[in-house]
N, C-alpha and C. Protein backbone atom coordinates (compact mmCIF):
# COMPACT_ATOMS: atom_id res chain seq x y z
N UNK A 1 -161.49 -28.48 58.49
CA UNK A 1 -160.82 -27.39 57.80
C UNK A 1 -160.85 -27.68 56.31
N UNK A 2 -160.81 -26.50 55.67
CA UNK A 2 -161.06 -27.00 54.18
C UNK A 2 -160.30 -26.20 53.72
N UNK A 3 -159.69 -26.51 52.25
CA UNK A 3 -158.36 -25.57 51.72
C UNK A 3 -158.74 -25.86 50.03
N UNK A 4 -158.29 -24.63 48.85
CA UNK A 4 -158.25 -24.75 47.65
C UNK A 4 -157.30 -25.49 47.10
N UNK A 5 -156.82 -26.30 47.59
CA UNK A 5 -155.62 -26.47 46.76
C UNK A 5 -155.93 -28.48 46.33
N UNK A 6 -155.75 -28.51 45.64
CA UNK A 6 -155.92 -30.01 44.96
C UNK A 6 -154.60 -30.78 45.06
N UNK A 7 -153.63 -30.30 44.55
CA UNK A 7 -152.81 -30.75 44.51
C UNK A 7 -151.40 -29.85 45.26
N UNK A 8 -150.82 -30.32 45.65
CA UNK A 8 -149.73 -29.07 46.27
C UNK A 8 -148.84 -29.52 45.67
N UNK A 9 -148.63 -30.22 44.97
CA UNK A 9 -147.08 -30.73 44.22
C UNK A 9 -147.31 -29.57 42.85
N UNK A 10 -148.30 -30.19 42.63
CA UNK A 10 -148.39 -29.09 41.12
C UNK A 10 -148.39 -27.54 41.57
N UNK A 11 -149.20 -27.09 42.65
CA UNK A 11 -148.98 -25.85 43.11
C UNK A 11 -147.87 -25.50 43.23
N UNK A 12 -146.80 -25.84 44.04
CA UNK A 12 -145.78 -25.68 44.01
C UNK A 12 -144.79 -25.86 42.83
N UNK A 13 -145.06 -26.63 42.03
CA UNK A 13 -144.46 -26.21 40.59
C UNK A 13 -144.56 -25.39 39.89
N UNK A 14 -146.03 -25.11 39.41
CA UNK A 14 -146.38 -24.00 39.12
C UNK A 14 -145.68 -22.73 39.63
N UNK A 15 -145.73 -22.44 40.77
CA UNK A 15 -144.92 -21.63 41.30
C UNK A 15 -144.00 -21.27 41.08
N UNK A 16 -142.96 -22.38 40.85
CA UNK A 16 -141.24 -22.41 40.81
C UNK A 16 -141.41 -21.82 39.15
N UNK A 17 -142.31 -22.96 38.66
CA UNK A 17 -141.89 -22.59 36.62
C UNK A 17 -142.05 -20.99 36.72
N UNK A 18 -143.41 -20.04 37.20
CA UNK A 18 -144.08 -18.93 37.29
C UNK A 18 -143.14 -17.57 37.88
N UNK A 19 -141.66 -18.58 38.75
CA UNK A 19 -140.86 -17.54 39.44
C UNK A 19 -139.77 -17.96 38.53
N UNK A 20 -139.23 -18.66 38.15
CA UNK A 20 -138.04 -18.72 36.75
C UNK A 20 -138.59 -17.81 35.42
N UNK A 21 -139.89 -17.99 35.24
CA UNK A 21 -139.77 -17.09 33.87
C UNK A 21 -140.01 -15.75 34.16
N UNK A 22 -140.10 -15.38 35.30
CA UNK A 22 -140.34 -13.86 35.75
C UNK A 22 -138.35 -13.60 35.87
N UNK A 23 -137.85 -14.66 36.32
CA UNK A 23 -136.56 -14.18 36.31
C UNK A 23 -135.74 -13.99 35.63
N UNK A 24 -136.19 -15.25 34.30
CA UNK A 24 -135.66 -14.93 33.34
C UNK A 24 -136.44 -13.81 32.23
N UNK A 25 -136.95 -13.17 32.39
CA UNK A 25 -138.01 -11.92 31.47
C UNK A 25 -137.18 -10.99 32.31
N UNK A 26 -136.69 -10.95 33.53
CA UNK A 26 -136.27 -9.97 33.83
C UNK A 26 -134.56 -9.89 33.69
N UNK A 27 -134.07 -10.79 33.45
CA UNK A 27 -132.59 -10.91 32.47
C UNK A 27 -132.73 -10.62 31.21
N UNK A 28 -133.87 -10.51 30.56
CA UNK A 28 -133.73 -10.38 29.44
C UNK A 28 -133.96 -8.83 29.04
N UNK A 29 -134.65 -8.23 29.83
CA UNK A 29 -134.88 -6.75 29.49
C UNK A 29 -133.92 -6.19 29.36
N UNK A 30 -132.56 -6.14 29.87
CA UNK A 30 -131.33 -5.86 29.92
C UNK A 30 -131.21 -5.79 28.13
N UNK A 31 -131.65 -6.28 27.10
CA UNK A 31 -130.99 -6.45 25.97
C UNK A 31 -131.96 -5.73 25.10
N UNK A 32 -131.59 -5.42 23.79
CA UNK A 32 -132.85 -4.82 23.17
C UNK A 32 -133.88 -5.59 22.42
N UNK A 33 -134.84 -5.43 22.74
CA UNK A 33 -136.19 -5.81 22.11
C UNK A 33 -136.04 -6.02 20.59
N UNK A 34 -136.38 -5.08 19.79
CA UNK A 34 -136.90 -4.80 18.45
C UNK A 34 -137.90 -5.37 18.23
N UNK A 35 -138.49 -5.55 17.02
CA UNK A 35 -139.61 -5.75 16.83
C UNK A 35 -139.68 -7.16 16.01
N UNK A 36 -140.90 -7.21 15.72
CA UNK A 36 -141.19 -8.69 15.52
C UNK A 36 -140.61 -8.60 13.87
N UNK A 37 -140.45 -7.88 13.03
CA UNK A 37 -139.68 -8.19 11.67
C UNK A 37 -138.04 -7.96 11.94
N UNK A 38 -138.04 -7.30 12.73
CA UNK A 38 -136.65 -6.74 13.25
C UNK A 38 -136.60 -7.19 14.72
N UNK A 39 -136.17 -8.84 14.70
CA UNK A 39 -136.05 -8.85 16.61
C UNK A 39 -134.43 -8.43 16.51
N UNK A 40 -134.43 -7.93 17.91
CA UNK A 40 -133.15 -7.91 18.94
C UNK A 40 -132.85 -9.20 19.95
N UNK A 41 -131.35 -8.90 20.09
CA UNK A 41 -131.07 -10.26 20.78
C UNK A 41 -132.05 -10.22 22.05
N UNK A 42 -132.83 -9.61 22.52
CA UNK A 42 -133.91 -9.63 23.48
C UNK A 42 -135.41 -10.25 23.37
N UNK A 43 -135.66 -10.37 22.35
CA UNK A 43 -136.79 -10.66 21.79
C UNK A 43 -137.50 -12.20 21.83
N UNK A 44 -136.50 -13.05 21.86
CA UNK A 44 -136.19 -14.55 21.84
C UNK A 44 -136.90 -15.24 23.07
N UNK A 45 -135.56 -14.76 24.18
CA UNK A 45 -135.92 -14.29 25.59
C UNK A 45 -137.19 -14.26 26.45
N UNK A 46 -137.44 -13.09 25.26
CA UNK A 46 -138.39 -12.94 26.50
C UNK A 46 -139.97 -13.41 25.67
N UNK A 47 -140.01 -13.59 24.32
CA UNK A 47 -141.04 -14.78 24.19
C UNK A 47 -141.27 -15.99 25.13
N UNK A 48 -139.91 -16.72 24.99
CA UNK A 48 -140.03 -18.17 25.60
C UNK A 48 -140.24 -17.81 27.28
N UNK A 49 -139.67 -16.75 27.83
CA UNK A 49 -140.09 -16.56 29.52
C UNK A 49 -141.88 -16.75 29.44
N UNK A 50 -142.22 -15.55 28.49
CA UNK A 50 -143.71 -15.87 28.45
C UNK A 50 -144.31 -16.78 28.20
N UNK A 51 -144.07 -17.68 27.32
CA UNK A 51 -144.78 -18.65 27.32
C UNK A 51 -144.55 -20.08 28.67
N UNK A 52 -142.81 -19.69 28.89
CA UNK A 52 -143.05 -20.88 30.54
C UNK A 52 -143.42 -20.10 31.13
N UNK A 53 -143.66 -18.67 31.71
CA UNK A 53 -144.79 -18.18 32.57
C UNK A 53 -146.34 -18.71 32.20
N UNK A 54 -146.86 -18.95 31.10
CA UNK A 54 -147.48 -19.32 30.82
C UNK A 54 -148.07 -21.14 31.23
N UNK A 55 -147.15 -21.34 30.49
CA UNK A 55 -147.40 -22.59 31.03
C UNK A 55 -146.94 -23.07 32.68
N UNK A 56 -146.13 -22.36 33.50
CA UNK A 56 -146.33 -22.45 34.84
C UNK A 56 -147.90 -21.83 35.50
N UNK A 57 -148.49 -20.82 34.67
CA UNK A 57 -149.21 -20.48 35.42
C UNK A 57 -150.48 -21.71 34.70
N UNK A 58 -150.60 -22.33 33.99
CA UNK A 58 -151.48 -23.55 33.94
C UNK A 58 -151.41 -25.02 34.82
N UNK A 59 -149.95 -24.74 35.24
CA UNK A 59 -149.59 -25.92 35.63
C UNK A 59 -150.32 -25.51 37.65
N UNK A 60 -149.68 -24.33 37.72
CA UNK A 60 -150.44 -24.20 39.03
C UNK A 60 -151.93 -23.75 39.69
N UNK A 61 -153.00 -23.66 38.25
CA UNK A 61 -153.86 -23.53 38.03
C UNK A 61 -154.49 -25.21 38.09
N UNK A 62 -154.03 -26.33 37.64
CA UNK A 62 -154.85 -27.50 37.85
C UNK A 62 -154.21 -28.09 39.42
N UNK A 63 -153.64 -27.25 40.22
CA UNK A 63 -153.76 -28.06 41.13
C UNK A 63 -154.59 -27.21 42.31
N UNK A 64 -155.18 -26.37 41.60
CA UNK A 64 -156.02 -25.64 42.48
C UNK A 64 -157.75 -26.05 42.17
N UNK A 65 -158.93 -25.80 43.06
CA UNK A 65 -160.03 -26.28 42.59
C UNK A 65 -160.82 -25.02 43.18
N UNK A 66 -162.19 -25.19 42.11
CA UNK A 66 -163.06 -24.53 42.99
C UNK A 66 -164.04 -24.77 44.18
N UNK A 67 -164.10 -25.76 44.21
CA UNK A 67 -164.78 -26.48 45.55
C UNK A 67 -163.47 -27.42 46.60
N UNK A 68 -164.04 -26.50 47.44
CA UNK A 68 -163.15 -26.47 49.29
C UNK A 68 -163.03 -28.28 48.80
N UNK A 69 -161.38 -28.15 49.48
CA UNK A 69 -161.69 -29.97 49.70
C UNK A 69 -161.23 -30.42 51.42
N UNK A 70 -161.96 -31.07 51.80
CA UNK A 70 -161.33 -31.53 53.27
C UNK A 70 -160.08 -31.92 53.32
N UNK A 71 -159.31 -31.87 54.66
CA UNK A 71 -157.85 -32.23 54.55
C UNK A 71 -158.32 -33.24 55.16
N UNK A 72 -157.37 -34.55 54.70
CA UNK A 72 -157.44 -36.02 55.25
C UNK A 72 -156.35 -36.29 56.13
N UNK A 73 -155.37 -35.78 56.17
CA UNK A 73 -154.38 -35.91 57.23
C UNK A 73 -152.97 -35.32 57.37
N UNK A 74 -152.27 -34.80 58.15
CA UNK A 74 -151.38 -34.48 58.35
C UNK A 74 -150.41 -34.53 57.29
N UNK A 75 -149.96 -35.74 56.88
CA UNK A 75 -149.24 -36.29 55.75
C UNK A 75 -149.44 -35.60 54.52
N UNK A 76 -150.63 -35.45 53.98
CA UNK A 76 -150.40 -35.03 52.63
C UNK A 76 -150.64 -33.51 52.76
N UNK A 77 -150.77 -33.01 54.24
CA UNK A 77 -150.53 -31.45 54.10
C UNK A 77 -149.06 -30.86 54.02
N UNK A 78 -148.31 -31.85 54.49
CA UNK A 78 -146.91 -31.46 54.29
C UNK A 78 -146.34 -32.41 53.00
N UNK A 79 -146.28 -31.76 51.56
CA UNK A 79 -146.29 -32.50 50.79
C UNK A 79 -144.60 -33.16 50.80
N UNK A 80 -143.64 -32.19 51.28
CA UNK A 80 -141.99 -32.31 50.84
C UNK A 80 -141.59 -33.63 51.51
N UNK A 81 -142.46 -34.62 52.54
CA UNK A 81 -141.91 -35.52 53.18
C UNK A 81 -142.24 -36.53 51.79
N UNK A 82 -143.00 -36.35 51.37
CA UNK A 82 -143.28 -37.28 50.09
C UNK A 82 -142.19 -37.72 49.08
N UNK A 83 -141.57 -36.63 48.80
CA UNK A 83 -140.48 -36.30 47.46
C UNK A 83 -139.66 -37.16 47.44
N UNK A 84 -139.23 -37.43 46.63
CA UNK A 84 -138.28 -38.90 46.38
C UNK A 84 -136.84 -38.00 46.13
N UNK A 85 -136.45 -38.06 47.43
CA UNK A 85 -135.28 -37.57 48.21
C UNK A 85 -134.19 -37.94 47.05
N UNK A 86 -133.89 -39.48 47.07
CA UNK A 86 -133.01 -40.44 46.37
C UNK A 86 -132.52 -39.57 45.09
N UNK A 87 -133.53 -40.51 43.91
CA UNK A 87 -133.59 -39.74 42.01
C UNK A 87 -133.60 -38.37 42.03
N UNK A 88 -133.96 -37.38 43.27
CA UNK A 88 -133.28 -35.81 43.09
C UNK A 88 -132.03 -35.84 43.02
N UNK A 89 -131.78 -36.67 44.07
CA UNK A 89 -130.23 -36.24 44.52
C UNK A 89 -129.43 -36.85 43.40
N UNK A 90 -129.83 -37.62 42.90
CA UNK A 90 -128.98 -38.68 41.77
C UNK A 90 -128.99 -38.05 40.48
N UNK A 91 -129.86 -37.10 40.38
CA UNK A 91 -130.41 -36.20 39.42
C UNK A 91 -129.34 -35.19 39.27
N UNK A 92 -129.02 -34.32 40.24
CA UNK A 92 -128.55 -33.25 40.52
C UNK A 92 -127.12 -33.56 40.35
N UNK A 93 -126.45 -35.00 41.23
CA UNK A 93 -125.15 -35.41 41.20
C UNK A 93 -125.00 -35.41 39.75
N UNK A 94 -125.76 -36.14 38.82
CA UNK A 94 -125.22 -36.19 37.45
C UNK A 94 -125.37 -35.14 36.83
N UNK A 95 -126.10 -33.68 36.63
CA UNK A 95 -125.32 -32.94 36.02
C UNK A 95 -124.42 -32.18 36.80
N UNK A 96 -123.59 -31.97 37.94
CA UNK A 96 -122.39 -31.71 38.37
C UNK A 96 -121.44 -32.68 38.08
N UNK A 97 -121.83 -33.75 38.30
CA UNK A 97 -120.57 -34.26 37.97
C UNK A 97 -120.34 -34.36 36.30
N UNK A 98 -121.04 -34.21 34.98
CA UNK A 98 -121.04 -33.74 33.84
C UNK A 98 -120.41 -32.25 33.77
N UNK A 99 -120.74 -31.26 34.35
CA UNK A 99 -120.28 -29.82 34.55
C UNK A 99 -118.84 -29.87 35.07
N UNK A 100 -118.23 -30.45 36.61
CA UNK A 100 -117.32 -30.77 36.61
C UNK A 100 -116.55 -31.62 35.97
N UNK A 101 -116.85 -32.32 34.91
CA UNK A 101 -116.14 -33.88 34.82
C UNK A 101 -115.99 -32.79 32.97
N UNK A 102 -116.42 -32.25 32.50
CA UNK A 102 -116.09 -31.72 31.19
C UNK A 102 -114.89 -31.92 30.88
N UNK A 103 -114.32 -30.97 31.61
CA UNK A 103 -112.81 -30.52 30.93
C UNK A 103 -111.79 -31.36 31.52
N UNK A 104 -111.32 -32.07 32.74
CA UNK A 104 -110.83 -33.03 33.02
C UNK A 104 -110.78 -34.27 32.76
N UNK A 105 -112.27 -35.12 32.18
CA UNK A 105 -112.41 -36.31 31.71
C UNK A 105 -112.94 -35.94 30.10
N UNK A 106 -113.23 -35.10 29.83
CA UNK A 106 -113.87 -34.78 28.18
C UNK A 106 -114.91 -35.19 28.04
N UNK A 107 -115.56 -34.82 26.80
CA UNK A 107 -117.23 -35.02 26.89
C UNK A 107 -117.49 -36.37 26.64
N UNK A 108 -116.93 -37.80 26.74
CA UNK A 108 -117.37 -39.12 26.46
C UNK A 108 -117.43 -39.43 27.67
N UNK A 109 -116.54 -39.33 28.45
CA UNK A 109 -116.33 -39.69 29.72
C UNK A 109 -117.57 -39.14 31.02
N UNK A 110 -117.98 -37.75 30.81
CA UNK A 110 -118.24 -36.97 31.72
C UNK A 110 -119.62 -37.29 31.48
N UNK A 111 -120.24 -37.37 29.62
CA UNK A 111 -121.33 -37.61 29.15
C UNK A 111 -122.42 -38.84 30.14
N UNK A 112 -121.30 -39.51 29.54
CA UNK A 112 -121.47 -41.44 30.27
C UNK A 112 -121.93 -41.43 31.62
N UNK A 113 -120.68 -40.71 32.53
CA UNK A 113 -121.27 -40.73 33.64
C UNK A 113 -122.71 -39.82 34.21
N UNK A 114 -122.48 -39.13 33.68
CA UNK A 114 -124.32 -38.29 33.82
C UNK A 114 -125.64 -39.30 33.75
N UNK A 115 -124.94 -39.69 32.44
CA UNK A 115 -126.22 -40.09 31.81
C UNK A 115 -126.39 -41.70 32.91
N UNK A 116 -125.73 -42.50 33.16
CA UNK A 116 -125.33 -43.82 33.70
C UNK A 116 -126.04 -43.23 35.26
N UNK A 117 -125.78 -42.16 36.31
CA UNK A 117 -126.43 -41.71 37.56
C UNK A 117 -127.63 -40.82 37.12
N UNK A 118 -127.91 -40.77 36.19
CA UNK A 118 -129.33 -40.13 36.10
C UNK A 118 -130.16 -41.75 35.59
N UNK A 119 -129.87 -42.69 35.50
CA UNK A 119 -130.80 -43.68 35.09
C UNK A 119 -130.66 -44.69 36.58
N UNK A 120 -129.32 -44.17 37.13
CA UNK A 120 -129.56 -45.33 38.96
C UNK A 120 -131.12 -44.27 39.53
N UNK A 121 -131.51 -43.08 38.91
CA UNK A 121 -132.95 -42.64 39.72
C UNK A 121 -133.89 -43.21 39.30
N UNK A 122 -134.35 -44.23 38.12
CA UNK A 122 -135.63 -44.84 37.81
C UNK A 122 -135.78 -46.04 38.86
N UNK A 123 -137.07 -46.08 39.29
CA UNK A 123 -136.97 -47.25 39.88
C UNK A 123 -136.71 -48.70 39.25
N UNK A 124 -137.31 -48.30 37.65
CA UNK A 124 -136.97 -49.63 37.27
C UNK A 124 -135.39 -49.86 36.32
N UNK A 125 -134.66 -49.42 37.23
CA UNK A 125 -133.11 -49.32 36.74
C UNK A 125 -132.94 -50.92 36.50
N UNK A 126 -132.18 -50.90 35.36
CA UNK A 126 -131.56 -52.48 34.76
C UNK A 126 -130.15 -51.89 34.45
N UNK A 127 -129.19 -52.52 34.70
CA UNK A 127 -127.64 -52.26 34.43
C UNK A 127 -127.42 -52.67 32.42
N UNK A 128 -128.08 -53.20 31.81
CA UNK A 128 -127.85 -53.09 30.68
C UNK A 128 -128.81 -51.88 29.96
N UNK A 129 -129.56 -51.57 30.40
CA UNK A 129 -130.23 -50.38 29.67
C UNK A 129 -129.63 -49.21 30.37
N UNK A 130 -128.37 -49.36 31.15
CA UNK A 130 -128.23 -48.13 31.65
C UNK A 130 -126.79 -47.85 30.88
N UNK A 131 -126.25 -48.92 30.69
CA UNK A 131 -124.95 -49.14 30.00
C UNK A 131 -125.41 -48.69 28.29
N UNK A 132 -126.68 -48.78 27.67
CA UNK A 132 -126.95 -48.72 26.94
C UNK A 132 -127.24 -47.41 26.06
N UNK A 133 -128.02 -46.89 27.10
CA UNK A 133 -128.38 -45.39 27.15
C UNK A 133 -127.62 -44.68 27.29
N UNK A 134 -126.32 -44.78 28.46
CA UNK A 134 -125.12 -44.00 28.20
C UNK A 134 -124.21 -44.47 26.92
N UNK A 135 -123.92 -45.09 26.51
CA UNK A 135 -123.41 -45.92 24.82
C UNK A 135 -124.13 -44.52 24.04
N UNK A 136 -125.15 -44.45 23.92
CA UNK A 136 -126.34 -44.15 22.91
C UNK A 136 -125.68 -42.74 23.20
N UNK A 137 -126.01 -41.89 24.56
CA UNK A 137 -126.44 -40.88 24.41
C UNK A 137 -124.54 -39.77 23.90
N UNK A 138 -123.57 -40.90 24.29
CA UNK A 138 -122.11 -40.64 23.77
C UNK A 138 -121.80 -40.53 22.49
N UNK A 139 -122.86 -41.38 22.11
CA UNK A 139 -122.19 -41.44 20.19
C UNK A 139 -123.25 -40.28 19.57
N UNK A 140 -124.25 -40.01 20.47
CA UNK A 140 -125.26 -38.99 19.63
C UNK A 140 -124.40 -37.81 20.12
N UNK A 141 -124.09 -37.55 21.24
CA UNK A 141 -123.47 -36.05 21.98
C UNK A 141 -121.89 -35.99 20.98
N UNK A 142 -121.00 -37.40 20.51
CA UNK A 142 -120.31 -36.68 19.85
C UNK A 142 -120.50 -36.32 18.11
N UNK A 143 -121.53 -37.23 17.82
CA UNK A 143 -122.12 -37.05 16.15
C UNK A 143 -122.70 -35.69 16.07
N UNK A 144 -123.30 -35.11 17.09
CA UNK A 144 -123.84 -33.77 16.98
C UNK A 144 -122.86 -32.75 17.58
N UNK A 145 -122.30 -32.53 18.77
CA UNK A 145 -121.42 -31.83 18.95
C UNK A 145 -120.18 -31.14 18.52
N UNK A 146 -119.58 -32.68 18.33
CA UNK A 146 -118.07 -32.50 17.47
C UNK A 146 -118.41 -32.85 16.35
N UNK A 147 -118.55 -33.04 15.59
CA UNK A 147 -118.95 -33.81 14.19
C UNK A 147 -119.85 -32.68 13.70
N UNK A 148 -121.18 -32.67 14.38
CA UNK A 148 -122.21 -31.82 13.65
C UNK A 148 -121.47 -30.37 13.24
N UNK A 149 -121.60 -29.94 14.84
CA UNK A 149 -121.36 -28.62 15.17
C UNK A 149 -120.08 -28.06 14.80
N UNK A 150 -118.96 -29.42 15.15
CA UNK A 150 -117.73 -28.58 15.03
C UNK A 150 -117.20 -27.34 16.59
N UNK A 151 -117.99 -28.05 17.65
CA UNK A 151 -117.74 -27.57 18.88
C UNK A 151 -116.15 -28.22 18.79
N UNK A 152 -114.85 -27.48 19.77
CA UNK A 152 -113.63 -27.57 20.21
C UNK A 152 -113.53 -28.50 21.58
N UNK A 153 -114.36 -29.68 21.26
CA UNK A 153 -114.23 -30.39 23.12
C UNK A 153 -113.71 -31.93 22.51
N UNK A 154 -113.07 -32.13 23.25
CA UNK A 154 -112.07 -33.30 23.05
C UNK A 154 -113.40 -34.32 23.68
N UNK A 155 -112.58 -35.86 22.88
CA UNK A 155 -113.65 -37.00 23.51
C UNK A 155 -113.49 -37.89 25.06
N UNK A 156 -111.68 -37.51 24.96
CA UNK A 156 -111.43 -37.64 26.47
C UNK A 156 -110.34 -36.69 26.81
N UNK A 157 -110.78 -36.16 27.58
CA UNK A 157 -109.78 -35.15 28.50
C UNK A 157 -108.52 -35.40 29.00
N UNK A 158 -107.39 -34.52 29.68
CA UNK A 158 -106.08 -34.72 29.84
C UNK A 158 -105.83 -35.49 31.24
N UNK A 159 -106.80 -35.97 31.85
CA UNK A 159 -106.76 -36.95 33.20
C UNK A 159 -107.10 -38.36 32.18
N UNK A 160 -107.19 -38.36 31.02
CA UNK A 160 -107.51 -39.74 30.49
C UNK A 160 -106.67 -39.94 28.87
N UNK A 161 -105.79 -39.26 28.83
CA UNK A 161 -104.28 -39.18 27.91
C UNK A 161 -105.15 -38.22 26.29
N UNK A 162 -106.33 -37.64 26.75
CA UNK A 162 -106.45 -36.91 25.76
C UNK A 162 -105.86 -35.68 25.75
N UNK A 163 -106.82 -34.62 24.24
CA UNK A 163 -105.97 -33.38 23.81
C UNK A 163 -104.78 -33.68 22.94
C-alpha cells in the first residue's frame, strides 16, 4: 500500500495551524475592516490569520510528497501513540495553573509556577536551571508588566498576605 503523506505529524499540524486561522479570520470579520491607510480594529486580525493560514498551509505541505511512499508498519501509521503524552500534559498543567493561580497567588507566584512545570517537560530538566528560569522569567514578567506597563496585578496575591 502506498500513501502521500511523509510525515503525519506535520500533516496534522498543518491542519490544526490551517483550522485556527480560518477560525480566527472568521472572529474577526465581525469587526470593521478599513483600509490599509485607514485600518479598522479588524484589519490586524485578519492579516495575522492570513499569514498563520499561511504558514500552516506550508507547514502541511512539507509533510506531504510527490512520490507514493510505502508504509513500513503499523506503528508509524498511527502517529498519536508516538506523542509525548508526559511534556503535553505538563505543558497544559502550567498554563492553567498560571490562569488559575493569577488572582489568588499573584503574578510572581503563579508566574514561577508555570514557568518551573513547563521546564519538568524537557527531557533534559536540571533543578537549577529550572529554579533559574523561573527567577528570570519573574523579574522580566514584573519589570515589563508592572513596572513597564503599569498593568494593576499585584506580585503576590491575597492567599499569600498580598494587595
Amino acid at each position: 500500500m502506498t500513501r502521500f503523506v511523509k510525515n503525519p505529524k506535520e500533516v496534522a499540524s498543518g491542519l490544526l495551524i490551517v483550522f485556527l486561522a480560518a477560525f480566527f479570520a472568521w472572529q474577526a470579520m465581525g469587526l470593521p475592516m478599513g483600509r490599509a491607510i485607514r485600518m479598522g480594529p479588524g484589519y490586524f486580525p485578519m492579516i495575522l490569520a492570513g499569514l498563520l493560514g499561511l504558514l500552516g498551509l506550508i507547514v502541511l505541505l512539507t509533510g506531504l510528497t510527490l512520490h507514493p511512499v510505502k508504509e513500513e508498519n503499523e506503528a508509524q501509521k498511527i502517529g498519536f501513540r508516538r506523542w509525548p503524552w508526559v511534556p503535553l500534559g505538563l505543558v497544559t498543567l502550567a498554563v492553567v495553573v498560571f490562569g488559575l493561580g493569577i488572582r489568588p497567588l499573584g503574578l510572581g507566584p503563579s508566574m514561577g509556577l508555570a514557568v518551573f512545570l513547563s521546564t519538568l517537560a524537557s527531557r533534559r530538566f536540571k533543578l537549577t536551571t529550572a529554579l533559574a528560569s523561573s527567577f528570570i522569567m519573574v523579574a522580566f514578567s514584573w519589570a515589563v508588566f508592572i513596572k513597564g506597563l503599569g498593568l494593576p496585578l499585584p506580585m503576590l496575591g491575597p492567599w499569600l498576605g498580598g494587595y
